[in-house]
N, C-alpha and C. Protein backbone atom coordinates (compact mmCIF):
# COMPACT_ATOMS: atom_id res chain seq x y z
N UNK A 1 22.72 2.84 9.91
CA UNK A 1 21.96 4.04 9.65
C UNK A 1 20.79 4.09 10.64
N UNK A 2 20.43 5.40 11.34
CA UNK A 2 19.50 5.39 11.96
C UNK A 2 18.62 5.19 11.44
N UNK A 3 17.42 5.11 12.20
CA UNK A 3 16.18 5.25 11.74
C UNK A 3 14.84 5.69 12.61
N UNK A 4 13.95 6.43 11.95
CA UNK A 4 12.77 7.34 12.88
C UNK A 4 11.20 6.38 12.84
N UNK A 5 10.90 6.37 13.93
CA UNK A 5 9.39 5.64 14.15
C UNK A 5 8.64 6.70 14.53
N UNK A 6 7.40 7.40 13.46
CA UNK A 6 6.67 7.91 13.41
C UNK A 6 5.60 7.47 14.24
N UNK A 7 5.18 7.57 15.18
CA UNK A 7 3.49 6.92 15.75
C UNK A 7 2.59 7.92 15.91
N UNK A 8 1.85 7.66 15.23
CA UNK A 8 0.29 8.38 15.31
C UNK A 8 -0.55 7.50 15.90
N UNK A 9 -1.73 8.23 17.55
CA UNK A 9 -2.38 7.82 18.12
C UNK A 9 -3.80 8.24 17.72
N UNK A 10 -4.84 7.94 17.76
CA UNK A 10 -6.14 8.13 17.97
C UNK A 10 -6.26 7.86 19.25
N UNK A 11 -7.20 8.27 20.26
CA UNK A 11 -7.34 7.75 21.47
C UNK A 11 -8.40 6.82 21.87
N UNK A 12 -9.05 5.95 21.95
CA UNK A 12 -9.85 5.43 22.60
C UNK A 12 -10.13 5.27 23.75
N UNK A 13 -9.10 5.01 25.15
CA UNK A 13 -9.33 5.18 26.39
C UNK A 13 -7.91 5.97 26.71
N UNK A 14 -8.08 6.87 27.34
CA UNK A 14 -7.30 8.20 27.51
C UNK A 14 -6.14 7.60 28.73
N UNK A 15 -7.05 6.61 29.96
CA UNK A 15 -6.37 5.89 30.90
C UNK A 15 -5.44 4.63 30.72
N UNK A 16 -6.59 3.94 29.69
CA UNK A 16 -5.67 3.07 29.43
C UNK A 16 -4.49 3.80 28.41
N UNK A 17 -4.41 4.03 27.82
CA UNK A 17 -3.15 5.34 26.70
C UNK A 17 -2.21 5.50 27.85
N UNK A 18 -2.47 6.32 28.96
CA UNK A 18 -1.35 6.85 29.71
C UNK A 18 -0.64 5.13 30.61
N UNK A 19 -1.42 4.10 30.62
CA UNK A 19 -0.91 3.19 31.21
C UNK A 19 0.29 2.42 29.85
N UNK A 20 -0.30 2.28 28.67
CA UNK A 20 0.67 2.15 27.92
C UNK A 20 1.78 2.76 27.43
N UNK A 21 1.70 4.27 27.27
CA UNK A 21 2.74 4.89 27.42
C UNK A 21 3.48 4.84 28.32
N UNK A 22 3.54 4.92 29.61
CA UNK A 22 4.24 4.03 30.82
C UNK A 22 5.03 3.03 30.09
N UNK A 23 4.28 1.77 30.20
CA UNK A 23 5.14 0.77 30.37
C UNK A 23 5.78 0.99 28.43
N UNK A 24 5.16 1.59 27.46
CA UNK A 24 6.24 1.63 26.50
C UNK A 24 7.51 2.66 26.49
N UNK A 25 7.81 3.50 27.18
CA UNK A 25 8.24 4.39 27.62
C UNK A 25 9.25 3.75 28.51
N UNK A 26 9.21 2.84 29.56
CA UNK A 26 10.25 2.25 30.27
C UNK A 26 10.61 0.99 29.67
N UNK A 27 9.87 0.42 28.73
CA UNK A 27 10.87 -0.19 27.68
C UNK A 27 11.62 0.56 26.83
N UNK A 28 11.55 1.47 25.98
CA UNK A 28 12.32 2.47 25.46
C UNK A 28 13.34 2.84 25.89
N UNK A 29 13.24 3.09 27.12
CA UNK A 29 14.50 3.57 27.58
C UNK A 29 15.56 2.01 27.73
N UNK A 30 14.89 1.20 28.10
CA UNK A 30 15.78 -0.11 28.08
C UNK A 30 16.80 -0.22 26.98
N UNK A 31 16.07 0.00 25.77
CA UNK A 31 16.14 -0.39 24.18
C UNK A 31 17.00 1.06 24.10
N UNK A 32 17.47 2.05 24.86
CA UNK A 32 18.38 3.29 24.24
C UNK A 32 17.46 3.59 23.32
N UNK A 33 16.10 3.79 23.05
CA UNK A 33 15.40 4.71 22.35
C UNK A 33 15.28 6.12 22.58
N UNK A 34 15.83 6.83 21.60
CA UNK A 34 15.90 8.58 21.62
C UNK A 34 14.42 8.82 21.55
N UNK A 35 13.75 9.79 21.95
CA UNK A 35 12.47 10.45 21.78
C UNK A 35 13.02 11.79 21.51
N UNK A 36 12.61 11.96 20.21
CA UNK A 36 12.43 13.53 19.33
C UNK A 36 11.47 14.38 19.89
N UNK A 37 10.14 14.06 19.58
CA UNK A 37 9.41 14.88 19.84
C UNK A 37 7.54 14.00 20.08
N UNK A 38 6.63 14.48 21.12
CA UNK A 38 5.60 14.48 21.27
C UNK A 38 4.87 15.42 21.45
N UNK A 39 3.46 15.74 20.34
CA UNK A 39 2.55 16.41 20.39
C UNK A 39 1.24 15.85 20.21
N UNK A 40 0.43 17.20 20.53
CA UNK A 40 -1.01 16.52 20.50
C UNK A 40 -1.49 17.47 19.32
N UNK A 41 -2.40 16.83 18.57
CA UNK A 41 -2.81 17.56 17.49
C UNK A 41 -3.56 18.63 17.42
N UNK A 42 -3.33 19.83 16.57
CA UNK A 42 -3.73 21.29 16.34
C UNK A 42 -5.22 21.36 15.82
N UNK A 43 -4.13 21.34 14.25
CA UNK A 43 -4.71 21.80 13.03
C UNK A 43 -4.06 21.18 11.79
N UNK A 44 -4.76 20.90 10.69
CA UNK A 44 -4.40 20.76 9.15
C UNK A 44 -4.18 22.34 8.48
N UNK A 45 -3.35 22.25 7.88
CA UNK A 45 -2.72 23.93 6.95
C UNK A 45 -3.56 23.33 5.51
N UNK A 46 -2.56 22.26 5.00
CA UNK A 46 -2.83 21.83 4.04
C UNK A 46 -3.11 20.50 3.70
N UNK A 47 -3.75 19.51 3.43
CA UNK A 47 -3.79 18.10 3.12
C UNK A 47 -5.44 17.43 3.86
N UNK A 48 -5.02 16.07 3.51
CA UNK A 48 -6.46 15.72 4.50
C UNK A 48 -6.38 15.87 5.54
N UNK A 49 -7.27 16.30 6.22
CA UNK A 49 -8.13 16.42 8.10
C UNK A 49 -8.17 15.22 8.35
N UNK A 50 -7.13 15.10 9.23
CA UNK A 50 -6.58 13.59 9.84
C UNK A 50 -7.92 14.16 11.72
N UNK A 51 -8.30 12.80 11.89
CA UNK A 51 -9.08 13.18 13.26
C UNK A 51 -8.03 13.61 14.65
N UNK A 52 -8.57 13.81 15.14
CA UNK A 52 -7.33 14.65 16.49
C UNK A 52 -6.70 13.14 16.89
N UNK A 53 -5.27 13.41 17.35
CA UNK A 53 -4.18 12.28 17.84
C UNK A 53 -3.32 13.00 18.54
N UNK A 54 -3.05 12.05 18.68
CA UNK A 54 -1.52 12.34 19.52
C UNK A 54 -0.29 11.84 18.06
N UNK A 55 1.21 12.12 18.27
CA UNK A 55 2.08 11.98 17.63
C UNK A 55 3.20 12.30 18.75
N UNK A 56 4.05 11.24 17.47
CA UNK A 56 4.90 11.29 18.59
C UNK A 56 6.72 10.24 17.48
N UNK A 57 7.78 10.87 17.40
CA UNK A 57 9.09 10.41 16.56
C UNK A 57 9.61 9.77 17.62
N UNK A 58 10.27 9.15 17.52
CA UNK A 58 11.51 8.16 18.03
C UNK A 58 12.65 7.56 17.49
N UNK A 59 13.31 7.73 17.68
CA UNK A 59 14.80 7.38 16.84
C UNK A 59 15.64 6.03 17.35
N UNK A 60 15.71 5.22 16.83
CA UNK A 60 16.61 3.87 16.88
C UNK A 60 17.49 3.91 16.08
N UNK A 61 18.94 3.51 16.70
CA UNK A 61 20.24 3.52 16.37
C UNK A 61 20.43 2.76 14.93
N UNK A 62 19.23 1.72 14.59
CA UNK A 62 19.34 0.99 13.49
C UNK A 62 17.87 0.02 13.19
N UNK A 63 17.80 0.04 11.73
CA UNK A 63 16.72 -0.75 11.79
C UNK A 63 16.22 -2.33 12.36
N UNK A 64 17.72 -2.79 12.93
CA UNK A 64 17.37 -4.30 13.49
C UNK A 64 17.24 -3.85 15.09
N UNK A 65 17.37 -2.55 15.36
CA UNK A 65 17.06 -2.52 17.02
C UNK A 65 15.78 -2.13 16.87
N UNK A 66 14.90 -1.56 15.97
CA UNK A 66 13.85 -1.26 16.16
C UNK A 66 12.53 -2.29 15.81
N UNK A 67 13.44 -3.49 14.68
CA UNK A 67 13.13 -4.65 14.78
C UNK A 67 13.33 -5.62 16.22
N UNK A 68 13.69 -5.79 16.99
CA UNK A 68 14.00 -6.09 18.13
C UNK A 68 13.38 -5.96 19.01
N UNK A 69 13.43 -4.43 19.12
CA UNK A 69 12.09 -3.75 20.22
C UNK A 69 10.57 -4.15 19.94
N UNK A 70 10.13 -3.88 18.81
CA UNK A 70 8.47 -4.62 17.97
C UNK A 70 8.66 -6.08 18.30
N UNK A 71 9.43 -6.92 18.01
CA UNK A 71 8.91 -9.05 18.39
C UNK A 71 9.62 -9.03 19.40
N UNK A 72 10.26 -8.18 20.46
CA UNK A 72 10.48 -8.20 22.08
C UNK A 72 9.02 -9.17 22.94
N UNK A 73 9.46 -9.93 23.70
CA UNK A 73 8.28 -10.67 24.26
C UNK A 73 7.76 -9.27 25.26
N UNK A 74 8.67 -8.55 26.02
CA UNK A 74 8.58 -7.29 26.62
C UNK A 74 7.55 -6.40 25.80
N UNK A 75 7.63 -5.87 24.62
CA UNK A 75 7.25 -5.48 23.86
C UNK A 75 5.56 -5.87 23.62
N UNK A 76 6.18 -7.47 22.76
CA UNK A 76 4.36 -8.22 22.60
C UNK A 76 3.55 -8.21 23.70
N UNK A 77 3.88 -7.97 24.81
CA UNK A 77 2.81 -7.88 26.43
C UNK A 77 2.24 -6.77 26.90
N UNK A 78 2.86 -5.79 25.83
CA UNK A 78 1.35 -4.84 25.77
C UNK A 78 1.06 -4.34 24.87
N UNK A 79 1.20 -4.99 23.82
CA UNK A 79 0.20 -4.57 22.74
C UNK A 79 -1.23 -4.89 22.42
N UNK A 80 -1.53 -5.63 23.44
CA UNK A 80 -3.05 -5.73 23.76
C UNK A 80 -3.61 -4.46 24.32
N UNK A 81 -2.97 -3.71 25.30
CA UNK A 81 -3.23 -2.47 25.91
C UNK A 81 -2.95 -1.43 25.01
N UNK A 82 -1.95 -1.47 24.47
CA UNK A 82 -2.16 -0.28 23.00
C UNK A 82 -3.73 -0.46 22.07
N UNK A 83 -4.02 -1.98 21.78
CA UNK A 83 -4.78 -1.53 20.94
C UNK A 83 -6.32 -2.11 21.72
N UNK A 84 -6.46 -1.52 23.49
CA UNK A 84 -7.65 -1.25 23.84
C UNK A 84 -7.29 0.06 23.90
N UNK A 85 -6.20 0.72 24.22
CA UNK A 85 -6.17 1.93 24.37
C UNK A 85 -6.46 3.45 23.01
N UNK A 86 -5.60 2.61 21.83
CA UNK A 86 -6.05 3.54 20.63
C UNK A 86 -5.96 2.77 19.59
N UNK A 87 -5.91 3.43 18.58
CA UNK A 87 -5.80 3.25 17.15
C UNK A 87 -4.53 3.70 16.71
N UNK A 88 -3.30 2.89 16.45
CA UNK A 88 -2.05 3.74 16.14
C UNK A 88 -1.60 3.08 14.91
N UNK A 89 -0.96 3.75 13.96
CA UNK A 89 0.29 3.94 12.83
C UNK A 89 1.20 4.31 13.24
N UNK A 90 2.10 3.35 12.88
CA UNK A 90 3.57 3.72 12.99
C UNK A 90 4.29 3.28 11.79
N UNK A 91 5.11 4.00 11.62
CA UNK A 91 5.82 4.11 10.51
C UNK A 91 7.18 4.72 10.23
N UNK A 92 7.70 3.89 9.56
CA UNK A 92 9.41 3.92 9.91
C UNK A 92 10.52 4.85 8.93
N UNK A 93 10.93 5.72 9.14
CA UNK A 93 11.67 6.20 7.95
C UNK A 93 13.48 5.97 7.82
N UNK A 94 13.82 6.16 7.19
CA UNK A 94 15.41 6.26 7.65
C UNK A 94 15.88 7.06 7.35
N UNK A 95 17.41 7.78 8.02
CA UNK A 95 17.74 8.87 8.16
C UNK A 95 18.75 9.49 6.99
């Protein structure tokens, strides 16, 4: 069963962000990760006023590839740069 990785960004350094998206982005594609959709935030209609982010879905063929991709040593080598770059949630649903 597939499954969707929700990530919500806050930004903290806008440069460093676009350098991690890079290199997570050409791991992704390694890993056959689908990308749904990326936006940058509007507005709230209804619920709590989340602070402005970025967002962004991704789809993995299964939950042990998306386990895979997260404790990837590829993976663990920049998650130091994700979290000088923002503040992110991610969160996994299945399909």
């Amino acid at each position: 069963m597939s499954v969707l990785n929700f990530s919500y960004a806050t930004i903290k350094d806008m440069g460093q962000f676009q350098r991690y998206v890079q290199a997570a982005a050409a791991l992704m594609e390694e890993a056959g990760v689908e990308v749904i959709v990326r936006g940058t935030f509007s507005q709230t209609k209804r619920g709590d006023e989340l602070l402005p982010h970025i967002a962004a879905v991704f789809r993995y063929k299964d939950l042990q590839s998306l386990e895979e991709f997260y404790t990837s040593e590829a993976y663990k080598r920049i998650i130091p740069l994700r979290d000088e770059a923002c503040e992110m949630t991610i969160q996994v649903y299945e399909e």
